[in-house]
Each structure stands twice: as C-alpha cells, then as structure tokens.
Protein backbone atom coordinates (compact mmCIF):
# COMPACT_ATOMS: atom_id res chain seq x y z
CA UNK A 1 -84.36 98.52 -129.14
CA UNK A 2 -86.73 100.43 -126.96
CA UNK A 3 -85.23 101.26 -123.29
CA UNK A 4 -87.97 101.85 -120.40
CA UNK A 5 -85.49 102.34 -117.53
CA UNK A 6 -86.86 100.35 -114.11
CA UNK A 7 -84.76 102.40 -111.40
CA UNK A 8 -87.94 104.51 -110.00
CA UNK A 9 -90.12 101.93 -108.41
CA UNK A 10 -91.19 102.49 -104.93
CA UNK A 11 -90.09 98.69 -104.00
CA UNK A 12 -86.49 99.89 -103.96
CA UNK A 13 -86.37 101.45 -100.29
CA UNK A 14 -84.73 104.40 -101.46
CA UNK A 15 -86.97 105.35 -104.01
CA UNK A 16 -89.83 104.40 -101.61
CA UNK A 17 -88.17 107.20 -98.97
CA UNK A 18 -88.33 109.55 -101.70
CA UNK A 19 -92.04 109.18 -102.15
CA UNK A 20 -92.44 109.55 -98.89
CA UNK A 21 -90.71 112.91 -98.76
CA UNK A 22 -91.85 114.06 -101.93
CA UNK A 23 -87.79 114.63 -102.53
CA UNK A 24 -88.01 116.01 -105.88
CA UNK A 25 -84.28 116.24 -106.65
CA UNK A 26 -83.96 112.12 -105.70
CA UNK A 27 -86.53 111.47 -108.38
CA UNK A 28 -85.40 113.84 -110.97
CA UNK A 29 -82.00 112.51 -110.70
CA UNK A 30 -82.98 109.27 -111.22
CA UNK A 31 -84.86 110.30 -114.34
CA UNK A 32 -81.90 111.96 -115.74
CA UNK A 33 -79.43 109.33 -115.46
CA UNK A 34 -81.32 107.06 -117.47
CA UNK A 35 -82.52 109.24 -119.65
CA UNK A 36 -78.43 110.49 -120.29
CA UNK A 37 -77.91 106.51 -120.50
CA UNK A 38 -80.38 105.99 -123.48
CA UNK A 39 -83.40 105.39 -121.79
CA UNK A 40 -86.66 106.09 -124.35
CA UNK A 41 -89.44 105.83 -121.34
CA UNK A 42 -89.22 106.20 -118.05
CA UNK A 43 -90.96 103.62 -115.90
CA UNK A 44 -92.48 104.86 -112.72
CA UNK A 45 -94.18 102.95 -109.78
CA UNK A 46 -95.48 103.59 -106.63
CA UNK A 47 -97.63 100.26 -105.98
CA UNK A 48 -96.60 99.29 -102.85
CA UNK A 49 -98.07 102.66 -101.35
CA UNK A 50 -101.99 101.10 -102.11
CA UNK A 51 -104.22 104.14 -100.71
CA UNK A 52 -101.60 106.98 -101.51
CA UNK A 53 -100.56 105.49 -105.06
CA UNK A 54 -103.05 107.25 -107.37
CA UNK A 55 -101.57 110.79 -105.84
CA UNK A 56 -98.26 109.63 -106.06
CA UNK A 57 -97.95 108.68 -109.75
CA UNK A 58 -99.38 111.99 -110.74
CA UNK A 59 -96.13 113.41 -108.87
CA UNK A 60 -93.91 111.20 -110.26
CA UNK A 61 -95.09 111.77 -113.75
CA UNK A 62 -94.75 115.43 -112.99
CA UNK A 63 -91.45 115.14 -111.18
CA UNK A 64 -90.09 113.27 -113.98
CA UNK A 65 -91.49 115.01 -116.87
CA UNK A 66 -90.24 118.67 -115.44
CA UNK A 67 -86.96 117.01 -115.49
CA UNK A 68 -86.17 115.00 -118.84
CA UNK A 69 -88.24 115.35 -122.32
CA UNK A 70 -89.15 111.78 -121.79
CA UNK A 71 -93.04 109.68 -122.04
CA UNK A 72 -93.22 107.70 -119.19
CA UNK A 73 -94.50 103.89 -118.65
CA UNK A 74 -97.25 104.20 -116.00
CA UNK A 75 -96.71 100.89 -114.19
CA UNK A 76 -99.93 99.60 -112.49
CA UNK A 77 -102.57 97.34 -112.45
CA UNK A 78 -104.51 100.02 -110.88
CA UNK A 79 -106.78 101.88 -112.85
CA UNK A 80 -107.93 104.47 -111.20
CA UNK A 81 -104.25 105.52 -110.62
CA UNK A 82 -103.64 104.90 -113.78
CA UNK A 83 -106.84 107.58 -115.29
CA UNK A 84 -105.02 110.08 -112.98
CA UNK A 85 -101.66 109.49 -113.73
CA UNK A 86 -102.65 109.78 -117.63
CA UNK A 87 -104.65 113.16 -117.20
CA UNK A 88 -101.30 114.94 -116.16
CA UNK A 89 -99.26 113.19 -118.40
CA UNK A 90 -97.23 114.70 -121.70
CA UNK A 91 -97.33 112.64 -124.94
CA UNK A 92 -98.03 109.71 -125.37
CA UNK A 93 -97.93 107.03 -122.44
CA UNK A 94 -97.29 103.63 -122.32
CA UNK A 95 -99.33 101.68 -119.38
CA UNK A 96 -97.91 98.57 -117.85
CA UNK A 97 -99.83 96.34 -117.61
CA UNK A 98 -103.19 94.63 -119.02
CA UNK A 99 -103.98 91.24 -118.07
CA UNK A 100 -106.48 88.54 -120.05
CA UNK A 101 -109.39 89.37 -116.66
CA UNK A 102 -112.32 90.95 -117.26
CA UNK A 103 -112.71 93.33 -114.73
CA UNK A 104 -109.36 94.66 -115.79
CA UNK A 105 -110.22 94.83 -119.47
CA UNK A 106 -113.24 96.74 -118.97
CA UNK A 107 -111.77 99.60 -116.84
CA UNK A 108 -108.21 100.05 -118.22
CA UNK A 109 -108.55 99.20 -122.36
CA UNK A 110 -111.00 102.48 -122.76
CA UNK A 111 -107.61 104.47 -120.85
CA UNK A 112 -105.93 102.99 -123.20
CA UNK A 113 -107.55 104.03 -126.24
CA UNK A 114 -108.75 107.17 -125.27
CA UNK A 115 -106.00 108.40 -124.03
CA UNK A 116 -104.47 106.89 -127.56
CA UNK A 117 -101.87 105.38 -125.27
CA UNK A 118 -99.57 102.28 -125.81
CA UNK A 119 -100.10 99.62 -123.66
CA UNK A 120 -98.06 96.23 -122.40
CA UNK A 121 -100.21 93.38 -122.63
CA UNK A 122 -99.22 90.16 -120.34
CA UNK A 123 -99.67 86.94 -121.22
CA UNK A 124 -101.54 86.49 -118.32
CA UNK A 125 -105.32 85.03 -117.97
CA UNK A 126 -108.27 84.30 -115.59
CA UNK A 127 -106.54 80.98 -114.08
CA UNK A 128 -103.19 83.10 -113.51
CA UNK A 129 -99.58 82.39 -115.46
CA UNK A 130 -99.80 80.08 -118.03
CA UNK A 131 -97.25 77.24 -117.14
CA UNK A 132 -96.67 75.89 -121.69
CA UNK A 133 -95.65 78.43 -124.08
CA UNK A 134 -98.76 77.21 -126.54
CA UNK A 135 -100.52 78.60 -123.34
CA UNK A 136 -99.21 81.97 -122.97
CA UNK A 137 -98.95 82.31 -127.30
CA UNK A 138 -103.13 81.88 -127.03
CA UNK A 139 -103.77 84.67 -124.55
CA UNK A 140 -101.61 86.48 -126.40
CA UNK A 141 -103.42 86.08 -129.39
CA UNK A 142 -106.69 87.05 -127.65
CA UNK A 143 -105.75 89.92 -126.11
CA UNK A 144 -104.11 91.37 -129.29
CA UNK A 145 -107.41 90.29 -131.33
CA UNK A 146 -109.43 92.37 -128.25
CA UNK A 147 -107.29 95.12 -128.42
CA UNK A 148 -107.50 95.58 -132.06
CA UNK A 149 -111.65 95.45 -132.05
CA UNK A 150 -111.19 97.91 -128.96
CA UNK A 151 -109.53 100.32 -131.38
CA UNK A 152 -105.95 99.63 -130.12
CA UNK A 153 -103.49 100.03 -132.73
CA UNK A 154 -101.07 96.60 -133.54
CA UNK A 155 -98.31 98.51 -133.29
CA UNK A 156 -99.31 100.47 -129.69
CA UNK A 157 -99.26 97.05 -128.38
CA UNK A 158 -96.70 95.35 -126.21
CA UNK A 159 -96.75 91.82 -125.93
CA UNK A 160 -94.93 90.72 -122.42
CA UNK A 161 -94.43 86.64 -122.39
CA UNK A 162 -93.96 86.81 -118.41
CA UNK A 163 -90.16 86.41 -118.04
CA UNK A 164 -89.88 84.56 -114.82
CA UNK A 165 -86.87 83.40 -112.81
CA UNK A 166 -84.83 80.57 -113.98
CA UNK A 167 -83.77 79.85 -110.10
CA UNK A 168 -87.20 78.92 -109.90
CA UNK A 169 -88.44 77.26 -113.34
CA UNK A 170 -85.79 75.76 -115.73
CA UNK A 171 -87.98 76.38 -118.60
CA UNK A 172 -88.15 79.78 -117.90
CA UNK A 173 -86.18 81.40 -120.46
CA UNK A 174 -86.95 78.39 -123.41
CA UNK A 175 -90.65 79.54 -122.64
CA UNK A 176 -90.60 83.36 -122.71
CA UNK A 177 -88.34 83.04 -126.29
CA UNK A 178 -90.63 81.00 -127.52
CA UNK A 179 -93.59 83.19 -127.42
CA UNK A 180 -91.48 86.17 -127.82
CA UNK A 181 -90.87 84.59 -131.48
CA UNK A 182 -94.17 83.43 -132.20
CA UNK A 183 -95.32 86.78 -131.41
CA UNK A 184 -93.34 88.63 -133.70
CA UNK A 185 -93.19 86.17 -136.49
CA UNK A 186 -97.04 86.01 -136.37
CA UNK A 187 -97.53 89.76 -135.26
CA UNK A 188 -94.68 91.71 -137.08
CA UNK A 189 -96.52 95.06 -136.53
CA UNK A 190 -97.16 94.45 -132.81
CA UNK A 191 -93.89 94.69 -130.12
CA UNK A 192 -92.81 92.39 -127.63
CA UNK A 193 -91.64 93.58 -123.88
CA UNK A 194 -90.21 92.27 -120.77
CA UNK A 195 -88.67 92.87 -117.66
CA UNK A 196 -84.91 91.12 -118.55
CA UNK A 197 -83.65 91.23 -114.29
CA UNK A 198 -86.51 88.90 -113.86
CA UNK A 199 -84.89 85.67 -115.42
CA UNK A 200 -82.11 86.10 -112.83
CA UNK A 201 -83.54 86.31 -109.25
CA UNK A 202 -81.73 84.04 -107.07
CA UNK A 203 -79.24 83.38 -108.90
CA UNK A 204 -75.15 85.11 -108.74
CA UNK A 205 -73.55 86.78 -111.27
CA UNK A 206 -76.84 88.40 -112.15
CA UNK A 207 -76.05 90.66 -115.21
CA UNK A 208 -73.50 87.66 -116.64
CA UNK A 209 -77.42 85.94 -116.79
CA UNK A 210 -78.96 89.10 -117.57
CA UNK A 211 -76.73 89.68 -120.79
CA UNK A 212 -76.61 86.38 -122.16
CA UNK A 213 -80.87 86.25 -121.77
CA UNK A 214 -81.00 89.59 -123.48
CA UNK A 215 -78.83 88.94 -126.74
CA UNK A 216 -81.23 85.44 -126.93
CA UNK A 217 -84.42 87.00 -126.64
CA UNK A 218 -83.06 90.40 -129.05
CA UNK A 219 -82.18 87.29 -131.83
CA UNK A 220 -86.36 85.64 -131.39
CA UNK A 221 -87.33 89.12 -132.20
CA UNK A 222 -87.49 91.52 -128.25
CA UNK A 223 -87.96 95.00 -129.14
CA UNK A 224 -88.34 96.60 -126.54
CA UNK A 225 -86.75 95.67 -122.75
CA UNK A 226 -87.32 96.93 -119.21
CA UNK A 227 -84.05 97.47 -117.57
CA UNK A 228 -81.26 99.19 -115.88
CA UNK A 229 -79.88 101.53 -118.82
CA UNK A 230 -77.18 102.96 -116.34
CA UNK A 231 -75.58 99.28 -115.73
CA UNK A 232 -72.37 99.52 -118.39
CA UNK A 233 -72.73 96.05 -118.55
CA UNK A 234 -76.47 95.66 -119.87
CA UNK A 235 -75.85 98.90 -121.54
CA UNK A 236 -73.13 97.06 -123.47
CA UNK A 237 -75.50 93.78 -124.29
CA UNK A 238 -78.03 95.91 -125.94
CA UNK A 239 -75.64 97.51 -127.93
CA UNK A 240 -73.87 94.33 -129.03
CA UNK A 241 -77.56 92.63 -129.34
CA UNK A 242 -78.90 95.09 -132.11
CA UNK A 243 -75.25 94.89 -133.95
CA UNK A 244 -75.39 91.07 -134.12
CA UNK A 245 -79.21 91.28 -134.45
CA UNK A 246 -78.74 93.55 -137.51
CA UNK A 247 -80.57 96.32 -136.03
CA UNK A 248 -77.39 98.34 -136.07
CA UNK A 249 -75.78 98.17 -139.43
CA UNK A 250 -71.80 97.90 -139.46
CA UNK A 251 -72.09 98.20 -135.42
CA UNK A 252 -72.01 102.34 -135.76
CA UNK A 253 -73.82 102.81 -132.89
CA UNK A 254 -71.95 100.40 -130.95
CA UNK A 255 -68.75 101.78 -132.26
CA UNK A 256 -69.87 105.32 -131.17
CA UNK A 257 -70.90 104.45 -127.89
CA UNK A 258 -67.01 103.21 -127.62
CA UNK A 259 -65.87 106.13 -128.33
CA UNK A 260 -67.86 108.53 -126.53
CA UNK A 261 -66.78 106.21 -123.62
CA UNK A 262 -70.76 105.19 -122.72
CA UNK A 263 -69.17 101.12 -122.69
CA UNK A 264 -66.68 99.48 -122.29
C-alpha cells in the first residue's frame, strides 16, 4: 500500500496559519511525523489561498523536501501552480488531480508528462460526478486511454473513483468499490487512489467507518490511499488490510510494527 499523508492542507486552520507565517518548523514537523509513520508521499495544499497559492506550493514543496527524503503529491487543480510547484520539486511528483474537462487536459497532461510525473486521475467529467458506477468506470477508461496516447505511462496513473460521504449517498461506498475493482481487474498495471476520511463526513465514530471502508476497498484491489498515517488506528487497518489482502506474507510487517510498538 502506498501512503500519501493528508495532514498539510491549508483547509485545516492551523496549517492555513502556518502558510500565512511562512512557519517553517510547523510544516516541517508535520512532514516528519508522517513520514516517521510510513508515509511514501507527502500531500501538500494550499488551495484555499487562490492568488497566493502558486508561491505557496513552491514553499511547501521546499519546506517539506529540506525536511524528509520524501516526493510530494502536488494537490491542485491549478495548473499554473502546479508548473511552479513541479520546477522546484525533487524526484518524481505525483499531481492530484486531472479531471475528464478539456481545458484541464490541455494545460496539466503536458506537466504531467514532461515533467515524467505520476498523476491521479478522477473519475470526474464535463457534466460533473458521475452518479452509476458504469458511469464513473467509462471516464475512467477514457482518461486512462488519453493518458496513454499522451505518453503517460499505465502504471504512473492513479485512478481515483470519487469516494464520497456515505452520510450523504448510501451507495457511496458500493459505488467507489465497484470501480475501484473494475479498474484494477481491467487495468492491472494502472493504480487506484482515494481519499479514505471522505466516506465518513458526518457521520461519529469516524475512523471505526474509516477502517472498515479501507480493509473493503484494500480486498477490490486500492493500492494506494490518502490518509492520516499518524492515526494508530488507520495505521493499524492498513497494516491488517495488506496481511489479510496477501500483500504482506505471514503478517511480518504487521507483526513488526507490533513490536516496534508503531500499533496497537
């Protein structure tokens, strides 16, 4: 399992007071804890600034980057923020996200390949969020089939269904694991993504949801999840996920994470 953590995202007021302070140490301290907690990217986001945001990704990516030997996931639609962001950037990237519209195709798939980054594509089109899972599974499809002719490798693609809350739509969850599956089983080479919190909103007892959501979509084939890493609950779930899943053979990793006193 892939780990992007989520913390640093400017919506969180604290996070959003760092940005506007430029406080370094906040940021960096962020970084590290989910890097020490597993985290394989580290997601940053400054969106809600609008004029300021193209200036303040580039300092995030540096912040973050002087502080843990970690790619980060450049998270915005915004892609003139995100051609800055990427020109500062060590390694290799992964931008979140493209959308099925063609004015977003046009300016953010060239970043993509030129900058030989990996990108997370949402199942999102011109008339908005697809409300059936046959739906969502087409523009999939599409996207992957533009990427590819683009030059985008399968397997620098991340396929997000659009995890959405179940508070608000029942289906929610039955929808997202269905495409997740279809994805995989008809993609193998190509990853699937998404943003586990999001089936929870509204609801209590949020990581009980969380973790239960998590193991189901690890079992239709998720490899890769945006997340928390430094909740010892979720931290535990994607441990036990891969075990069950058989991504972790004889549950060593789980066992060593035990040990070492990372879960509990």
């Amino acid at each position: 399992m892939v780990i992007i953590g989520e913390r640093i995202n400017s919506t969180n007021k604290n996070v959003a007071d760092a940005l506007e302070k430029k406080d370094e140490s906040y940021i960096r301290k962020l970084a590290v804890e989910q890097a020490d907690a597993g985290a394989d990217y580290i997601d940053v986001n400054a969106g809600t600034f609008a004029e300021e945001e193209a200036d303040l990704l580039v300092w995030l990516v540096e912040t973050v980057q002087a502080a843990v030997s970690r790619p980060c996931c450049i998270d915005s639609p915004n892609s003139r923020a995100v051609a800055k962001a990427l020109e500062v950037h060590q390694g290799q990237a992964l931008i979140n996200s493209l959308t099925f519209e063609k004015d977003k195709c046009e300016k953010l798939i060239p970043l993509v390949r030129d900058h030989r980054a990996k990108v997370v594509s949402l199942c999102l089109g011109e008339k908005g969020i697809p409300a059936t899972y046959d739906e969502r599974f087409r523009v999939a499809v599409e996207m992957i089939d533009l990427l590819c002719r683009k030059g985008v490798r399968p397997q620098d693609i991340y396929v997000d269904p659009l995890i959405q809350p179940i508070a608000v739509s029942p289906s929610a969850a039955a929808i997202a694991l269905e495409v997740i599956g279809r994805v995989k089983q008809s993609f193998p080479d190509t990853h699937t993504i998404g943003g586990i919190s999001n089936i929870s909103f509204g609801m209590p007892l949020r990581p009980v949801i969380n973790a239960a959501f998590l193991a189901m979509a690890v079992a239709r084939g998720l490899d890769t999840a945006i997340l928390n890493p430094c909740d010892p609950y979720i931290r535990s779930a994607v441990l036990a996920s891969e075990a069950l899943a058989e991504r972790d053979a004889h549950g060593i990793r789980f066992i060593s994470a035990f040990r070492k006193g990372k879960i509990t």
